[in-house]
Protein backbone atom coordinates (compact mmCIF):
# COMPACT_ATOMS: atom_id res chain seq x y z
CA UNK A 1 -192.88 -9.28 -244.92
CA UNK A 2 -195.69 -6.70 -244.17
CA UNK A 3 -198.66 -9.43 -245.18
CA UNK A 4 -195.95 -11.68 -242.52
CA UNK A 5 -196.00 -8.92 -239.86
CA UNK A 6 -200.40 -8.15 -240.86
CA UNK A 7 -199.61 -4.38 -240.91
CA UNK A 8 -200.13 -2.26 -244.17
CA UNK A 9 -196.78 -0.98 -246.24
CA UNK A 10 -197.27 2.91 -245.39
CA UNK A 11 -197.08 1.91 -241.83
CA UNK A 12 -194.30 -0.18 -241.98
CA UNK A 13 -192.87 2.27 -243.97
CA UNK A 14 -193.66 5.27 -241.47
CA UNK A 15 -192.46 3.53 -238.72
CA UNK A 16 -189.00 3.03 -239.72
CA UNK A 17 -188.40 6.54 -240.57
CA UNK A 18 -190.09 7.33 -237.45
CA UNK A 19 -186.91 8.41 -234.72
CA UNK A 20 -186.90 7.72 -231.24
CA UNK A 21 -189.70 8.35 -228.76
CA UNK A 22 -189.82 10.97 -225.80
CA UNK A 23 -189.35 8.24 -223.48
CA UNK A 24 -186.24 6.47 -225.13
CA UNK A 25 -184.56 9.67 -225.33
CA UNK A 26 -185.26 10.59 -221.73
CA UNK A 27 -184.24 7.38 -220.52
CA UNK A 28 -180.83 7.89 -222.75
CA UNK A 29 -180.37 11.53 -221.06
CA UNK A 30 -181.00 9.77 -217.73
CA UNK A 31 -178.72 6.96 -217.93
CA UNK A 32 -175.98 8.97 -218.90
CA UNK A 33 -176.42 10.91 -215.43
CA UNK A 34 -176.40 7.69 -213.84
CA UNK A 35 -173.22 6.30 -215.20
CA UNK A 36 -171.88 9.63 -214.44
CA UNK A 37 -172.97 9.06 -210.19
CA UNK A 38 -172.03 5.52 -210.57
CA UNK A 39 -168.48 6.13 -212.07
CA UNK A 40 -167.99 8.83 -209.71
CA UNK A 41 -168.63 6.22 -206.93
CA UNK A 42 -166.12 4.17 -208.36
CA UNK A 43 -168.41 1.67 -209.40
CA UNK A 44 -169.20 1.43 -205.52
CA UNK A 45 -173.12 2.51 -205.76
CA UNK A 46 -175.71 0.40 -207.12
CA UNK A 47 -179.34 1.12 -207.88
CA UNK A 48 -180.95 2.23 -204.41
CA UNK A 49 -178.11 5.01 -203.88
CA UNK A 50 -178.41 6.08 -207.28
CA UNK A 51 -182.15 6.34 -206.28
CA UNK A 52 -180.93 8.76 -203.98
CA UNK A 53 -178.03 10.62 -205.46
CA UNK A 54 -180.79 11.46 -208.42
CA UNK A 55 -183.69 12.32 -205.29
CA UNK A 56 -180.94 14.94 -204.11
CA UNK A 57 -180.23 16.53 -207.21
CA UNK A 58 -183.97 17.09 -207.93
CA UNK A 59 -184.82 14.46 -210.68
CA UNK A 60 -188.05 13.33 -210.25
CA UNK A 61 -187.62 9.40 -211.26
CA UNK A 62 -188.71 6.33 -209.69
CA UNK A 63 -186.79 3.19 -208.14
CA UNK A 64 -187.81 0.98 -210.74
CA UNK A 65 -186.78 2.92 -214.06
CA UNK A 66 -183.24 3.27 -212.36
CA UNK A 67 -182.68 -0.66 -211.69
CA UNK A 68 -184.02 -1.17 -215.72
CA UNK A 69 -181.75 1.28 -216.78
CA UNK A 70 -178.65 0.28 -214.84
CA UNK A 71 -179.56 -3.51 -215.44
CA UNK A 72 -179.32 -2.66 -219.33
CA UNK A 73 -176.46 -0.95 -219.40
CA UNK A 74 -174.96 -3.70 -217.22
CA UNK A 75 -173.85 -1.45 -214.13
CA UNK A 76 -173.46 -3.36 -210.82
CA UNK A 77 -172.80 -1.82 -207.97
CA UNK A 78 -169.40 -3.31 -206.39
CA UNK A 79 -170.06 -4.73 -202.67
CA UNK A 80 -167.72 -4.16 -200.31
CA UNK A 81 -166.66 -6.74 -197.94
CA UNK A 82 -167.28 -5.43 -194.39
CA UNK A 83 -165.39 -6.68 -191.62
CA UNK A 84 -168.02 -8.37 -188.89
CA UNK A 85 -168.04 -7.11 -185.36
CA UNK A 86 -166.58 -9.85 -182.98
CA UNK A 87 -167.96 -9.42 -179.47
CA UNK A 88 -165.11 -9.89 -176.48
CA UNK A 89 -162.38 -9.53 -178.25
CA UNK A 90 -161.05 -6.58 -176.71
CA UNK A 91 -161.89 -8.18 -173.37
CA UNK A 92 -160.07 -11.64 -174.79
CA UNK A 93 -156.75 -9.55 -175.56
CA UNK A 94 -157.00 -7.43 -172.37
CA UNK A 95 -157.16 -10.33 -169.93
CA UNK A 96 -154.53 -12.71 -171.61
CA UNK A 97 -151.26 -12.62 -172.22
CA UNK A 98 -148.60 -13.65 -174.58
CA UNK A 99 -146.93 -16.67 -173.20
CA UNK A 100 -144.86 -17.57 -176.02
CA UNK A 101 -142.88 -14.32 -175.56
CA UNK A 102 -141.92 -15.43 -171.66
CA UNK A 103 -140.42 -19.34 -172.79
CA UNK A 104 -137.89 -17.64 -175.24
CA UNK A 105 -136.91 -19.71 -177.74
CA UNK A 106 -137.56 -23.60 -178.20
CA UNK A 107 -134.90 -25.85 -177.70
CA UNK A 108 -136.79 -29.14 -178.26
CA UNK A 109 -138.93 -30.04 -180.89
CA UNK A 110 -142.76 -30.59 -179.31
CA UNK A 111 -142.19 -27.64 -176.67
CA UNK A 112 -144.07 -24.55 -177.87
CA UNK A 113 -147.09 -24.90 -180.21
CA UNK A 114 -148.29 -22.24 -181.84
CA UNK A 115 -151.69 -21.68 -183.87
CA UNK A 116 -152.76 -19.45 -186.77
CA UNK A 117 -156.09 -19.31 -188.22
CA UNK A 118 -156.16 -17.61 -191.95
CA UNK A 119 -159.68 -17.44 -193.71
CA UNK A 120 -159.06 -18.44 -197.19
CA UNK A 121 -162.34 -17.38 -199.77
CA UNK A 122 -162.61 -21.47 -201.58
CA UNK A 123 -165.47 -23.23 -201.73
CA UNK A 124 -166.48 -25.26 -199.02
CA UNK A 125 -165.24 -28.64 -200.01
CA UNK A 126 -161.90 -27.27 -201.20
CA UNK A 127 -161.42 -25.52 -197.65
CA UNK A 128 -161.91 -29.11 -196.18
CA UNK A 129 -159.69 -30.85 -198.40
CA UNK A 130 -157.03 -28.32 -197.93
CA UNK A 131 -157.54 -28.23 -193.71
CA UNK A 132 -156.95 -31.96 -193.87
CA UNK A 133 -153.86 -31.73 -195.84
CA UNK A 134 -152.20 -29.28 -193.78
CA UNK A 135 -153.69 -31.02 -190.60
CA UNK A 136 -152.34 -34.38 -192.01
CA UNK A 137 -148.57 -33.06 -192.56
CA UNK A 138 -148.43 -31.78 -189.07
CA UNK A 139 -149.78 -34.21 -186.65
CA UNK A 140 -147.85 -37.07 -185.06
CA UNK A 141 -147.74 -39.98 -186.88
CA UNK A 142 -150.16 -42.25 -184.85
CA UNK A 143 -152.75 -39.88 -185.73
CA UNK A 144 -152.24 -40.10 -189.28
CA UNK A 145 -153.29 -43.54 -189.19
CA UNK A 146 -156.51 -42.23 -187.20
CA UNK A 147 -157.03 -40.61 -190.06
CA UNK A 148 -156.24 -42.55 -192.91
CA UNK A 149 -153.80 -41.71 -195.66
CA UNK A 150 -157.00 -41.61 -198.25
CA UNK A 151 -157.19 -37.82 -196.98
CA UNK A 152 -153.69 -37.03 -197.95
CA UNK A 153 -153.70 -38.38 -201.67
């Protein structure tokens, strides 16, 4: 194997006895501090504010050597779905008012309509499929054949 690898026997030797370098064991040392900030977060921190958490604690290590060393140890930082800012709304609620509350109760079928929108997380083409479904069972009849019964199979 050593006339395989072209290095001599002693060296082969030597460097499996050899233990771990400075910078391995550093990097072991430092990972376990980052695990430590990253549990801590709840798994909520990835490798920028781990960057940082280390900064204010005084370790001197860069960006980079963080991301290898959380990358290796396979810890990814959990994003957090934040709800997006909808402009007007406030103004929308404040100006209108709830008309279903003044008829009472129906008495017909076909009087009061009512709407719901509900964000599902499915691929695109599932969402349509689904949309269409729902859309299909509760339209009037002459628009189902505007739309074809090949969306409802």
């Amino acid at each position: 194997m050593c006339r395989w690898l072209k290095v001599s026997r002693s060296g082969y030797y030597a460097w499996g006895e050899r233990g771990a370098s400075k910078r391995v064991k550093e990097d072991g040392c430092l990972l376990k501090v980052i695990s430590r900030i990253f549990y801590q977060s709840q798994g909520r921190y990835g490798s920028p504010r781990v960057f940082k958490a280390l900064q204010s604690q005084g370790l001197a290590v860069s960006r980079k050597r963080v991301e290898r060393l959380m990358r290796a140890a396979n810890l990814k930082g959990r994003v957090v779905r934040v709800t997006r800012r909808q402009p007007g709304l406030k103004r929308f609620k404040a100006k209108g008012e709830n008309h279903l509350l003044r008829t009472g109760n129906a008495t017909e079928m076909n009087k009061v309509w009512v709407a719901d929108i509900t964000y599902l997380k499915v691929p695109e083409l599932i969402h349509l499929a689904v949309g269409f479904r729902i859309l299909g069972l509760k339209v009037q009849i002459n628009f189902l054949e505007f739309i074809g019964e090949k969306t409802l199979v």
